[in-house]
Protein backbone atom coordinates (compact mmCIF):
# COMPACT_ATOMS: atom_id res chain seq x y z
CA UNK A 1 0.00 0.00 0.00
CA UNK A 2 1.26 3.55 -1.13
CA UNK A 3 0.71 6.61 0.90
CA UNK A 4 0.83 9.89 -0.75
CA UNK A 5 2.09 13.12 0.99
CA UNK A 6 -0.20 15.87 0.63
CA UNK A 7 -3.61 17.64 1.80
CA UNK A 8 -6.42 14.88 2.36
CA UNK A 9 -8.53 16.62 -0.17
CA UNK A 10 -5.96 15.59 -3.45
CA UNK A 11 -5.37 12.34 -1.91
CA UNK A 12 -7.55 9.15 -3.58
CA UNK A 13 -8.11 6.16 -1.24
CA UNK A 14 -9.38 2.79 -2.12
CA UNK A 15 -9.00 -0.49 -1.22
CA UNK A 16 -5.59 -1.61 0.43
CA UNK A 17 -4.75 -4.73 -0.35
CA UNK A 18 -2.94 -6.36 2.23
CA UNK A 19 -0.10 -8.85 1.77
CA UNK A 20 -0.12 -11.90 4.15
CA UNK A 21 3.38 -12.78 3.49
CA UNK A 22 5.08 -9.26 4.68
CA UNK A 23 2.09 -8.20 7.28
CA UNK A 24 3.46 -8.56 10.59
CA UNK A 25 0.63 -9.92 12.33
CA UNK A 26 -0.12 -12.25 9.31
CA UNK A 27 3.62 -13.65 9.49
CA UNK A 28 2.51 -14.58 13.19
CA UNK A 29 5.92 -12.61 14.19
CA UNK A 30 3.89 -9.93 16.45
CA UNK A 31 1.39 -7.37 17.00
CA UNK A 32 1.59 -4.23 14.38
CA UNK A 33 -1.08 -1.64 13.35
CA UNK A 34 1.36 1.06 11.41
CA UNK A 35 -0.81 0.95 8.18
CA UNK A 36 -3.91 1.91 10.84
CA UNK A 37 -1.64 4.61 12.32
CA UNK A 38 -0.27 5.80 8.97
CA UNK A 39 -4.45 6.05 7.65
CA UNK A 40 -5.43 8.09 10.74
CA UNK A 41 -1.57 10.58 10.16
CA UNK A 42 -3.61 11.25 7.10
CA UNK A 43 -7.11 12.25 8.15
CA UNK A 44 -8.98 8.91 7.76
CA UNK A 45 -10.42 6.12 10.51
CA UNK A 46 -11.10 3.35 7.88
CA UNK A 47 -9.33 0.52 8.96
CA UNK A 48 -10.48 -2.76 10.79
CA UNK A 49 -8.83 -5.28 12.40
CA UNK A 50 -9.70 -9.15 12.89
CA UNK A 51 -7.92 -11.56 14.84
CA UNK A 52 -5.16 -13.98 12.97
CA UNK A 53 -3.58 -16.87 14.13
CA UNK A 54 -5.59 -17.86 17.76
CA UNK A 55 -5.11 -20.72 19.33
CA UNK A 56 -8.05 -23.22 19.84
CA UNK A 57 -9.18 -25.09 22.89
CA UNK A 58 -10.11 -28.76 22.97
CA UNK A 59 -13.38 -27.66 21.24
CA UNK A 60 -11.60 -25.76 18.56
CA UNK A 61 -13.23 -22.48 19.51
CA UNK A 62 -10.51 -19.52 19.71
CA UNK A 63 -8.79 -19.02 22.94
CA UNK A 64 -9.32 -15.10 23.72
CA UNK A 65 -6.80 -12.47 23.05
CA UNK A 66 -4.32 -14.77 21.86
CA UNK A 67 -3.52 -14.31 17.89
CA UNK A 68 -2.65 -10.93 16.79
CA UNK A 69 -4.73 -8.61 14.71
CA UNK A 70 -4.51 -7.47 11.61
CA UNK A 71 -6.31 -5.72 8.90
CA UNK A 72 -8.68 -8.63 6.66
């Protein structure tokens, strides 16, 4: 994803695509939300997070907060 300097008015957003094998939290290496902090630098509060990577109890439902999040 490319961010543009400049006044939020000339800037065009769309949809990031997000690359599981360089996102941080995808990679399972640790928690990261620069691309969230970099949209909100700029003026915007469009990014959501889900949860990657849980781990699963004997039922196979997700153990909470463990997993990282990460943009879908």
């Amino acid at each position: 994803m490319a961010i543009r300097s400049g006044n939020n008015e000339s800037n065009s957003m769309g949809l990031a695509i997000v690359s599981e094998s360089t996102c941080i939290p995808f990679a399972g290496r640790e928690a990261c939300q620069l691309c969230a902090d970099e949209c909100v630098a700029a003026g915007y509060y469009s990014i959501e997070f889900t949860r990657v990577g849980p781990e699963a109890d004997g039922d196979g439902n997700p153990i909470e907060g463990t997993g990282y999040l990460a943009q879908p």
